[in-house]
C-alpha atoms as a PDB file:
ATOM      1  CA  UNK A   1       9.437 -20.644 265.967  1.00  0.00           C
ATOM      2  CA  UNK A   2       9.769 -21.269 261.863  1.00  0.00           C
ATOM      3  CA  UNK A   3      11.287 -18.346 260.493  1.00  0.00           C
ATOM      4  CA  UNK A   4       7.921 -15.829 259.172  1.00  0.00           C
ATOM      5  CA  UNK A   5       9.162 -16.484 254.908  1.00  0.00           C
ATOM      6  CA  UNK A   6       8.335 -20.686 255.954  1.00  0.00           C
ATOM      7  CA  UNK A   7       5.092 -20.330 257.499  1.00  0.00           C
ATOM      8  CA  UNK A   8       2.011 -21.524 255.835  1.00  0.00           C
ATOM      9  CA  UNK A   9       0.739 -17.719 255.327  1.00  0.00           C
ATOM     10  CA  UNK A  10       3.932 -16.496 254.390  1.00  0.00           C
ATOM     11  CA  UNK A  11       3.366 -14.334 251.309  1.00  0.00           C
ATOM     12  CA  UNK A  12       7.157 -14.881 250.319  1.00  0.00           C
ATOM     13  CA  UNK A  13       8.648 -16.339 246.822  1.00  0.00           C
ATOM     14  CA  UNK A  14      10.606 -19.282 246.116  1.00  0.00           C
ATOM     15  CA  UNK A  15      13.543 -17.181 246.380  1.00  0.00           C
ATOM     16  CA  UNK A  16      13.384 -15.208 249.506  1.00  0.00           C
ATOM     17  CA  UNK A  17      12.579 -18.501 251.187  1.00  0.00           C
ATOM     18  CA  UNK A  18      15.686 -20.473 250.771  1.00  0.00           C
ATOM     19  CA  UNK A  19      17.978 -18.372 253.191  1.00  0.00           C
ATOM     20  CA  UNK A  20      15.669 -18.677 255.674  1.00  0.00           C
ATOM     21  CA  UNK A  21      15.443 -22.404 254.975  1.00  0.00           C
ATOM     22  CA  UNK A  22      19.186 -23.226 254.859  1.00  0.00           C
ATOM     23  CA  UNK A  23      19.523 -21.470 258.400  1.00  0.00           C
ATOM     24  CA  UNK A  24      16.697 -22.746 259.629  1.00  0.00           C
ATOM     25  CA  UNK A  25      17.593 -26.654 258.543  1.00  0.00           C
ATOM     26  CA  UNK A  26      21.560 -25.369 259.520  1.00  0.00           C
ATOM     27  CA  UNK A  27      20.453 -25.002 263.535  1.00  0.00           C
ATOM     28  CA  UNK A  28      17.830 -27.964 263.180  1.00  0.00           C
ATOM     29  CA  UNK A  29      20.468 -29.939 262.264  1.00  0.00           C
ATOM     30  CA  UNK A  30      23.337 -28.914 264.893  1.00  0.00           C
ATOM     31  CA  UNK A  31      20.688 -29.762 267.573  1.00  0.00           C
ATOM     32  CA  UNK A  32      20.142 -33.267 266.385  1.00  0.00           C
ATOM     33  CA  UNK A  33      23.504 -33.421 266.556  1.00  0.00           C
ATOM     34  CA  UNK A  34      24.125 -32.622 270.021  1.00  0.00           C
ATOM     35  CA  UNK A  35      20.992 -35.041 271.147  1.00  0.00           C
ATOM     36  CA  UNK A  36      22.027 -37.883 268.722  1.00  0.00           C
ATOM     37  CA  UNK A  37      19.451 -39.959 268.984  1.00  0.00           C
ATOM     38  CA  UNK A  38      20.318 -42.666 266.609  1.00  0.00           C
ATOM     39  CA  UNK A  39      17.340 -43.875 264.376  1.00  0.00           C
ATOM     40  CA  UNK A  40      13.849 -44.267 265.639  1.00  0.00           C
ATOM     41  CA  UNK A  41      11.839 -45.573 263.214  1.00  0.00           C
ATOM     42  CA  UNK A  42       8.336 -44.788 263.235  1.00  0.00           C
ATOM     43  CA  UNK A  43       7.891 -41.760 264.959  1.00  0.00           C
ATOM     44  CA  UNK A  44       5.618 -39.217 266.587  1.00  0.00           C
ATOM     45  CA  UNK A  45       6.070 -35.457 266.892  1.00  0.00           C
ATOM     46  CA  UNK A  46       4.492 -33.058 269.011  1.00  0.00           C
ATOM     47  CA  UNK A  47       5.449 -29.595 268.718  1.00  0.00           C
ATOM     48  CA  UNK A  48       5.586 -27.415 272.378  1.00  0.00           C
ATOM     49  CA  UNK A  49       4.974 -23.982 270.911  1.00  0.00           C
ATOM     50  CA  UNK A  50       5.776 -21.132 273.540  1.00  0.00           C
ATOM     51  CA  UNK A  51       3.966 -17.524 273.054  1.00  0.00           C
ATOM     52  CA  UNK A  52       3.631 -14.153 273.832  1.00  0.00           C
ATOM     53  CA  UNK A  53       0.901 -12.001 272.045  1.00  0.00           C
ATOM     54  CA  UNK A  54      -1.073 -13.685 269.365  1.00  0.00           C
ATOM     55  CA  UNK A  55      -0.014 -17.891 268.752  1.00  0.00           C
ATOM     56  CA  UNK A  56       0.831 -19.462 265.305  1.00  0.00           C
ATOM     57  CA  UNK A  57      -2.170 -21.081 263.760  1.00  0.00           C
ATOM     58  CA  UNK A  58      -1.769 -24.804 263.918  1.00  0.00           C
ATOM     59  CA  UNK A  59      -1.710 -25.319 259.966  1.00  0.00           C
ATOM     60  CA  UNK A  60       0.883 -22.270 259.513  1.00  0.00           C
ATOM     61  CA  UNK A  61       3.286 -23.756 262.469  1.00  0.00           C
ATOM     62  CA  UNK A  62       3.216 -27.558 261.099  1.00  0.00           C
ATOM     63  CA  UNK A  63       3.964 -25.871 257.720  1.00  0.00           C
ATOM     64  CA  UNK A  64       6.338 -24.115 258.856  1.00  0.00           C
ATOM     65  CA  UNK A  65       8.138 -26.543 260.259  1.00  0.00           C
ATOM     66  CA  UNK A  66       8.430 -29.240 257.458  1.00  0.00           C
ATOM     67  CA  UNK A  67      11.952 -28.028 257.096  1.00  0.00           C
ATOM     68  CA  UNK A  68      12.780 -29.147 260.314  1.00  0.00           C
ATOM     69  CA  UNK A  69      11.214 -32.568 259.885  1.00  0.00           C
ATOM     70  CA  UNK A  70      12.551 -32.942 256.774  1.00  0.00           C
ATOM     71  CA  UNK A  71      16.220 -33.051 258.692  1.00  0.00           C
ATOM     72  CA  UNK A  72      14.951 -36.323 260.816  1.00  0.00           C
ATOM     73  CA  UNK A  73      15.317 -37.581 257.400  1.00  0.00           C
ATOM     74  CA  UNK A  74      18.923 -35.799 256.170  1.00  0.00           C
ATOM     75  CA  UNK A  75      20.009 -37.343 259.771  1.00  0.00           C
ATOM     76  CA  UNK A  76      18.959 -40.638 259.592  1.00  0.00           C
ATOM     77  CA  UNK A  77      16.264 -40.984 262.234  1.00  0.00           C
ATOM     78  CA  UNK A  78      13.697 -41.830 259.835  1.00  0.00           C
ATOM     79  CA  UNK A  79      13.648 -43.253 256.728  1.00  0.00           C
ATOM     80  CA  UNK A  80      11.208 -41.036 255.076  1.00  0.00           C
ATOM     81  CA  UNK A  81       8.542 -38.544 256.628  1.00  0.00           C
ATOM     82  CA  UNK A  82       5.607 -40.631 254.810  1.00  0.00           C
ATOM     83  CA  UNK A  83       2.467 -41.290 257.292  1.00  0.00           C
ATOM     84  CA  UNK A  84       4.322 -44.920 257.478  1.00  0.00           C
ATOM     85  CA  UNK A  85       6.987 -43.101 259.282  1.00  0.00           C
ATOM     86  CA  UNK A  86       5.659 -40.108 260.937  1.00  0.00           C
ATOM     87  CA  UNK A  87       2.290 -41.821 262.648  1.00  0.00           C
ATOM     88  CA  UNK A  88       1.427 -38.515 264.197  1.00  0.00           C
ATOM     89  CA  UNK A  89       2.087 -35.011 264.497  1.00  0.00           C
ATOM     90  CA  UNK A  90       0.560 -32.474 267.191  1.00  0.00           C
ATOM     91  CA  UNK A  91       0.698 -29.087 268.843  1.00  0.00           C
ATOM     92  CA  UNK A  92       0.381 -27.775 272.186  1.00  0.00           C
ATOM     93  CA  UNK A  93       0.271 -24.149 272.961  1.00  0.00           C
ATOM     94  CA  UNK A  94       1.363 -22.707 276.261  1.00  0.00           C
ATOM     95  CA  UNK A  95       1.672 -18.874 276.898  1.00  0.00           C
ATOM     96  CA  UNK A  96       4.798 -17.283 278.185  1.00  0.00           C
ATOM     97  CA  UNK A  97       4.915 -13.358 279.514  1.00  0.00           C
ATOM     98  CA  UNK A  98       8.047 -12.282 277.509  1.00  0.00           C
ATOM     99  CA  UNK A  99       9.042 -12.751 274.053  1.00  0.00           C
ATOM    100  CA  UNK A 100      12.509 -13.515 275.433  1.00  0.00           C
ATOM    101  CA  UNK A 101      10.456 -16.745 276.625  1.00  0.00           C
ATOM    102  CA  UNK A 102       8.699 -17.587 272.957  1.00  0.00           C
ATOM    103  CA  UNK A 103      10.526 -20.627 271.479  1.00  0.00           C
ATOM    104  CA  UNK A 104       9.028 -23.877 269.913  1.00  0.00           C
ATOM    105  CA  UNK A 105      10.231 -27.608 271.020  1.00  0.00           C
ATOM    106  CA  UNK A 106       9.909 -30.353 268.349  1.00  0.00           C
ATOM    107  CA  UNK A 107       9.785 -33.551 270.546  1.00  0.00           C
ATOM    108  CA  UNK A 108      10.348 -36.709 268.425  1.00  0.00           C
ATOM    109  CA  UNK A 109       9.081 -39.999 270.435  1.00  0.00           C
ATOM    110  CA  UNK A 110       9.317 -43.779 269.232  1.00  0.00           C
ATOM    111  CA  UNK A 111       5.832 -45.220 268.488  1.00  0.00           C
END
């Protein structure tokens, strides 16, 4: 999940939010890496978000997680994240029973 300080709600300054960002875009980043997908063009993402307890609203998740998209860009799978790029974006929600089990999957397809 996007770290709380990112999240659409997030009551946080400019300043408290940019450690949380450069960690956040650090392991987005190293897991491009290890997929290396090469660039894709126009894209669509759907986001898989995994729960326990109460879910992420859909706004504050997607907000959240404009950081992350924005490395597509730093990486070279896109050339911008402009609607001419990024033709769609989504969310599913699925609960888990643990919080060991909460994570969120970013799934980039071609369009």
């Amino acid at each position: 999940m996007p770290p709380k300080e990112l999240r659409g709600n997030s009551r946080a300054y400019w300043a408290q939010k940019i450690a949380p960002k450069r960690a956040f875009q650090d392991e987005t980043i190293i897991k491009i890496r290890e997929i290396n997908p090469g660039f894709m063009g126009k894209i669509k993402i759907l986001y898989k978000a995994y729960y326990a307890g109460k879910p992420i609203d859909i706004d504050n998740l997607i907000t959240g997680m404009k950081y992350a998209q924005d490395c597509l860009q730093l990486e070279g799978i896109i050339d911008d994240d402009t609607p001419d790029n990024v033709i769609s974006v989504s969310v599913e929600y699925q609960r888990v029973k643990t919080m060991k089990e909460v994570k969120l999957v970013m799934e980039v397809s071609k369009t």
